[in-house]
Protein backbone atom coordinates (compact mmCIF):
# COMPACT_ATOMS: atom_id res chain seq x y z
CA UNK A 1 111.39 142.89 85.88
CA UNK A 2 108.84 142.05 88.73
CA UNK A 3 105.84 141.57 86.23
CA UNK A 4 108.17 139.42 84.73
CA UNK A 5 108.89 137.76 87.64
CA UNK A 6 105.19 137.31 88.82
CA UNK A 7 104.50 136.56 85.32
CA UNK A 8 106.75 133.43 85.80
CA UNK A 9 106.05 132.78 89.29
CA UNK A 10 102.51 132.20 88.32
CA UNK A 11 103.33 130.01 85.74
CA UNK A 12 105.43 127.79 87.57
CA UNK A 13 102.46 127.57 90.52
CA UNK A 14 100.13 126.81 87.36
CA UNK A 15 100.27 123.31 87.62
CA UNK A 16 99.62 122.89 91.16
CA UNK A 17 96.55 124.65 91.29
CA UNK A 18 95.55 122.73 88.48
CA UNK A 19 96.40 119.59 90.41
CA UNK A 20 94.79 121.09 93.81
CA UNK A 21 91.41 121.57 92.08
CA UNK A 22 91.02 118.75 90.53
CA UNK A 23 92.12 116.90 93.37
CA UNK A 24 91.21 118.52 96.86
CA UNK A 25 88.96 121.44 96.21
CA UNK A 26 86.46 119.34 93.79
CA UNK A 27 86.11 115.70 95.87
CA UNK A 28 86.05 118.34 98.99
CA UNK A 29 82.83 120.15 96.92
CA UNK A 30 81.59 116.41 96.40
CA UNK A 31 82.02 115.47 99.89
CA UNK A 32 79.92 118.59 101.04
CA UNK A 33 77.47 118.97 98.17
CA UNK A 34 76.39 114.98 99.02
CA UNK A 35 76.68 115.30 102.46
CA UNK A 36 73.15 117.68 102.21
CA UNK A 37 71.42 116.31 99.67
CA UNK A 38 69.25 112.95 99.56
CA UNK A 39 69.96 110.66 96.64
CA UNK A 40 67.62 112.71 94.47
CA UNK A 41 70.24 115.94 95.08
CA UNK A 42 66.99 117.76 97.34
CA UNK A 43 68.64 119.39 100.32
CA UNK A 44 68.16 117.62 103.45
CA UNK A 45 69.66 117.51 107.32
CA UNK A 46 68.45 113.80 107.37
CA UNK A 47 72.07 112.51 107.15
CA UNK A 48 73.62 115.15 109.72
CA UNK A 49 70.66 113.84 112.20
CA UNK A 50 71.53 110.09 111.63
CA UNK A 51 75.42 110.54 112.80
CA UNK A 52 73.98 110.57 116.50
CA UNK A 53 73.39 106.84 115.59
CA UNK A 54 77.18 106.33 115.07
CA UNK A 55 78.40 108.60 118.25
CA UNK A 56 79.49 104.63 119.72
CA UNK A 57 81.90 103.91 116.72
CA UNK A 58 83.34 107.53 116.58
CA UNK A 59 84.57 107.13 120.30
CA UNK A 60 85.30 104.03 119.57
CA UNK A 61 87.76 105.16 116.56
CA UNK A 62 89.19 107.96 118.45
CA UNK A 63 89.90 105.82 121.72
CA UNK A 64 91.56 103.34 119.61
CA UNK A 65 93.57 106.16 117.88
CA UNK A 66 94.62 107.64 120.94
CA UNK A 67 95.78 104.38 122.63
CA UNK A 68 97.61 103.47 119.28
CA UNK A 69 99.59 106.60 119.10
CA UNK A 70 100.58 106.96 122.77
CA UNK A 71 102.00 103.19 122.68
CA UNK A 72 103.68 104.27 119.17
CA UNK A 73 105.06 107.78 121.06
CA UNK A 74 106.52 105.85 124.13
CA UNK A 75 108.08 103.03 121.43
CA UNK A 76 109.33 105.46 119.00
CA UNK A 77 110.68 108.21 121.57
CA UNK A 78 113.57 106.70 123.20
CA UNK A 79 114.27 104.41 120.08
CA UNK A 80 114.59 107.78 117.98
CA UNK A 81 117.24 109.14 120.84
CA UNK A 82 119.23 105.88 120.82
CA UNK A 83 119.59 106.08 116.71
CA UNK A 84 120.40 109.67 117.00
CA UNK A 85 123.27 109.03 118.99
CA UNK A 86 124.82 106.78 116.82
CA UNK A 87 127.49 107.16 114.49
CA UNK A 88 126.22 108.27 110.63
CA UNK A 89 126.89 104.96 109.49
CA UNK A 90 125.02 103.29 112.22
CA UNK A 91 122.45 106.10 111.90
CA UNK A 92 121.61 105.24 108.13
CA UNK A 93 121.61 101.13 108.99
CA UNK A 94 119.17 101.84 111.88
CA UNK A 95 117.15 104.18 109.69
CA UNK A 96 117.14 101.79 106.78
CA UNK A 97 115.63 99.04 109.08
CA UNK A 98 112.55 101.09 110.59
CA UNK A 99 111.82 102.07 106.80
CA UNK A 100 112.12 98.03 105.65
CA UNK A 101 108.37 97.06 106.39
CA UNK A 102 107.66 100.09 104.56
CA UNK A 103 108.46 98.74 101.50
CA UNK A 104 106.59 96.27 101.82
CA UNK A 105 102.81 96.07 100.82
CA UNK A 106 99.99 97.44 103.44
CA UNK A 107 98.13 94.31 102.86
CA UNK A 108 100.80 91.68 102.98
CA UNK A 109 101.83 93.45 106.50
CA UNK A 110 98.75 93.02 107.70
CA UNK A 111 97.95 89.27 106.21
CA UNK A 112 101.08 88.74 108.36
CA UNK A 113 99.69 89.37 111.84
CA UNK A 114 96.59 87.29 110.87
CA UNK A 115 98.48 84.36 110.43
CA UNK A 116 100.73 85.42 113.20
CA UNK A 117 98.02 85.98 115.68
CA UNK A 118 95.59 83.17 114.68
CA UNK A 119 94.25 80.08 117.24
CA UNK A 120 96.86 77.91 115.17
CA UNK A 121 99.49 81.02 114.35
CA UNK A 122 103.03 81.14 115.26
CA UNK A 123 102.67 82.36 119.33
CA UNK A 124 100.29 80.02 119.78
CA UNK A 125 102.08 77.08 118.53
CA UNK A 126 105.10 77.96 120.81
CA UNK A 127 102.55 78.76 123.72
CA UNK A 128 101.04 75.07 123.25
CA UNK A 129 104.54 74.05 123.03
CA UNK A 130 105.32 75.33 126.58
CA UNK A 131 102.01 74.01 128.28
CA UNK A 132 100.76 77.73 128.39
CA UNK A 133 97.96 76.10 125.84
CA UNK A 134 96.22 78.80 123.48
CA UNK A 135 95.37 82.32 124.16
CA UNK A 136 92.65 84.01 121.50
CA UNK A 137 94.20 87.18 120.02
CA UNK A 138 92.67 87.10 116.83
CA UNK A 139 89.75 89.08 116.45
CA UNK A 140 89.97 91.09 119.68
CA UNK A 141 90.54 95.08 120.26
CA UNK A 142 94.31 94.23 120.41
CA UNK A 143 94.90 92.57 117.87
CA UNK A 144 93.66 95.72 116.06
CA UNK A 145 95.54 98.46 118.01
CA UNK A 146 98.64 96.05 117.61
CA UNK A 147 98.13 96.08 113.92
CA UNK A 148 98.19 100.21 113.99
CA UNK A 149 101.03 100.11 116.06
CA UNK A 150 102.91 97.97 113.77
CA UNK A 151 102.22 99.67 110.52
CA UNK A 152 102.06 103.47 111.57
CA UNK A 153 105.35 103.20 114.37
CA UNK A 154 107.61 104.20 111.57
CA UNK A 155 105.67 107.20 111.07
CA UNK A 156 106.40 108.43 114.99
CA UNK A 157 109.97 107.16 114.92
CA UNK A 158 110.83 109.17 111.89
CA UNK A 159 110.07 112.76 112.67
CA UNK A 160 111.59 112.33 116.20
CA UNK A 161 114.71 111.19 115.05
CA UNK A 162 114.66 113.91 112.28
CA UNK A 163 114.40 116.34 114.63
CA UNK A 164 116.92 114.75 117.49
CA UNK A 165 119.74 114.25 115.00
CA UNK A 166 119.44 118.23 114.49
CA UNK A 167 119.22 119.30 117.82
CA UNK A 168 121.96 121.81 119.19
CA UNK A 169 124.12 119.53 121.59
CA UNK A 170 125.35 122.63 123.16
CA UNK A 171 122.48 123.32 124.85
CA UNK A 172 122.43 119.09 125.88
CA UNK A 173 126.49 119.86 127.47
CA UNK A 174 125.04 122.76 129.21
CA UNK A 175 122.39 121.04 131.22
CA UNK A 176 124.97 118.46 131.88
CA UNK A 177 127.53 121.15 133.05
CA UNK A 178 125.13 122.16 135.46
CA UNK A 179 124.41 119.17 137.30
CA UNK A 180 121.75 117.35 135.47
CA UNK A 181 121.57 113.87 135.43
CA UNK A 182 121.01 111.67 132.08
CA UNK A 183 116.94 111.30 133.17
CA UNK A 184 117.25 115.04 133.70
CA UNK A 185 118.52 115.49 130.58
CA UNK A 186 115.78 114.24 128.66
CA UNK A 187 113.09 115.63 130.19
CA UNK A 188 114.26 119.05 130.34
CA UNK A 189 116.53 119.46 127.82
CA UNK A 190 115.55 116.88 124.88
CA UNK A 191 111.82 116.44 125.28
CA UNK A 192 110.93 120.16 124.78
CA UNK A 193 113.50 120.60 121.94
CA UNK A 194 111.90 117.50 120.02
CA UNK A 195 108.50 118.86 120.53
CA UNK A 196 108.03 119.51 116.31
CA UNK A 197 109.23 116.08 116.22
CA UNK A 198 106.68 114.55 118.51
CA UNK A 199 103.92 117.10 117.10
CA UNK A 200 104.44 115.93 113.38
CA UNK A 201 104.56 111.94 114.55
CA UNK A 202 101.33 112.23 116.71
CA UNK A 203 99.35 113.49 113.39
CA UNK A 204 101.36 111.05 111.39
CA UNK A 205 100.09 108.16 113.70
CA UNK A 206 96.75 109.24 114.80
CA UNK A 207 95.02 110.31 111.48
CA UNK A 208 95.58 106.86 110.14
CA UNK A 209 94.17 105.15 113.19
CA UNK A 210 91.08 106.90 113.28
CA UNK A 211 90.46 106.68 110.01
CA UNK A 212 91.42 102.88 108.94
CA UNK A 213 89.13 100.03 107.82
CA UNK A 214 91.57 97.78 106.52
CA UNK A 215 93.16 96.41 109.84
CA UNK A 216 89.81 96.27 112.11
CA UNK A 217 88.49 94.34 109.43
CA UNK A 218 90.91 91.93 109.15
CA UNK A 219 92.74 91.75 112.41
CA UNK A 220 89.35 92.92 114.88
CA UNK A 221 87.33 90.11 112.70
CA UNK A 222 84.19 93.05 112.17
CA UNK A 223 84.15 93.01 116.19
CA UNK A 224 85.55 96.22 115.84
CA UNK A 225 83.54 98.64 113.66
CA UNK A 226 85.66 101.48 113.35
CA UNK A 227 84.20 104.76 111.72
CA UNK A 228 86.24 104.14 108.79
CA UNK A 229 84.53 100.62 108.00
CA UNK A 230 81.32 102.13 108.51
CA UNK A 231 82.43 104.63 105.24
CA UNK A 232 83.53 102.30 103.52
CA UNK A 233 80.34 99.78 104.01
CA UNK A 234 78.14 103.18 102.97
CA UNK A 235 80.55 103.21 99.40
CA UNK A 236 80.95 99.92 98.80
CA UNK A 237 78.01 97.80 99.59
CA UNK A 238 75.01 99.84 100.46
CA UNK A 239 75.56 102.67 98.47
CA UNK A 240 74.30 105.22 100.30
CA UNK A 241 76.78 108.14 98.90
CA UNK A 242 74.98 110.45 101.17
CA UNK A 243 75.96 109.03 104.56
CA UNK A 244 79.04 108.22 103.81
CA UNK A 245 79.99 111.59 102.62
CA UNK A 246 77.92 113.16 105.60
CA UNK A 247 80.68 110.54 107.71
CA UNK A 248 83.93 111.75 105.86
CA UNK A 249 82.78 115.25 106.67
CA UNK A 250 82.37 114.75 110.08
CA UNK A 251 85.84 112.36 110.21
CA UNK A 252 87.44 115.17 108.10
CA UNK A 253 86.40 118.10 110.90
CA UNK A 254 87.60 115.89 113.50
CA UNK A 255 91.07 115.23 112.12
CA UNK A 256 91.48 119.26 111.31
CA UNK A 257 90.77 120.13 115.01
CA UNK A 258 93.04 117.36 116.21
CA UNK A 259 95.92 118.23 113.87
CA UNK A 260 94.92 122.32 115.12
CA UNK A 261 95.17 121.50 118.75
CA UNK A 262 98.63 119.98 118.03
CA UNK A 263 99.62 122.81 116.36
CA UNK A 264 99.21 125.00 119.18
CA UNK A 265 100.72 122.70 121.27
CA UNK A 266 103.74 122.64 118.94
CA UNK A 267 104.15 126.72 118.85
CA UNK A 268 103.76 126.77 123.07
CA UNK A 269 106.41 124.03 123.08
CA UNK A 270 108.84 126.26 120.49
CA UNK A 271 107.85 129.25 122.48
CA UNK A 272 109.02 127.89 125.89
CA UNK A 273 112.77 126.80 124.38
């Protein structure tokens, strides 16, 4: 009965490790395998000693990551607790509405804020309108960490509310039973219970940021270079497999120990409730 078993267990997991090495371990072979070699496939280090050259845009990514995702967390934090303690019916309308731009296209979003945010957009109509007279926004490190904040705040909202319409409102009447105030509340009581919540947003949000070309290129005007434009230039117009690849490592290593340290962050948090 248990060969049987294993037998079929085995064949049900067949087609996901089909699917896994075809589709993670081989491009992640790829990735490594070009990442050492020069265009003739001879080993070389030449393309782990040019990185130093990028060090600038790497900060640069990871600053603008960070600043993203801790403007998405203080957004998305006490919007999450205000749909959580809503009726269901409420819940699922409130729900419905931070999922909405979802639905719609990553490129049309984006297109959006460019016209929005342009000399001659919509804020700087009304601005002109008022006397304020124009304000560049276009083009600027803003306008790019406003575009990440726009499309990745659904990802931070999400998984806190998840987790906040779960939690054990026991505990919540508790704290209030013994004297703690609404503010008190939160930080004790809710904050360290929704630390999963928070965990699984902050990777959500800030692997995304780091890594995105589309909205620095569109909304930053190429002021911006992010690490992810410089990929993609290395891909798509100069070729140079090798780099690029050696890039994506690096960007890949980075995201693992981000997504590591939250981790551990998320199993103190669970330890101290």
């Amino acid at each position: 009965m248990n060969k049987r078993t294993s037998a079929g267990s085995k064949l049900v997991a067949s087609p996901y490790i089909v699917w896994a090495a075809l589709f993670i371990i081989a491009p992640l072979f790829f990735v490594v395998y070009y990442s050492f070699t020069d265009k003739g496939g001879a080993f070389t280090l030449e393309n782990v000693q040019m990185l130093s050259k990028y060090l600038p845009t790497f900060l640069r990514s990871i600053w603008f990551g960070i600043v993203a995702t801790i403007i998405c967390l203080v957004i998305a934090f006490p919007m999450a607790y205000i749909i959580s303690q809503k009726t269901d019916k409420v819940q699922r309308t409130m729900v419905m509405l931070v999922m909405l731009p979802m639905w719609m296209s990553f490129l049309i979003r984006t297109y959006s804020w460019m016209a929005i945010l342009q000399d001659t957009g919509i804020i700087n109509s009304f601005f002109s309108k008022i006397g304020i007279g124009q304000v560049h926004m276009i083009n600027t490190g803003g306008a790019v960490i406003l575009g990440m904040v726009y499309n990745f705040l659904p990802y931070m909202i999400l998984p806190i509310y998840s987790v906040m319409a779960k939690l054990d409102y026991s505990m919540i009447e508790a704290c209030q039973d013994l004297g703690g105030n609404r503010l008190t509340v939160i930080r004790r009581c809710i904050m360290p219970m929704s630390i999963p919540g928070v965990v699984s947003g902050i990777t959500m949000v800030f692997v995304p940021s780091v890594s995105t070309f589309y909205i620095s290129q569109k909304l930053g005007g190429g002021s911006f270079d992010l690490i992810g434009d410089v990929i993609e230039r290395q891909f798509q117009q100069s070729y140079n497999y090798n780099l690029g690849a050696s890039l994506s490592l690096v960007l890949m290593i980075l995201i693992l120990i981000s997504m590591a340290v939250m981790n551990k962050f998320s199993d103190e948090g669970e330890m101290v409730i």
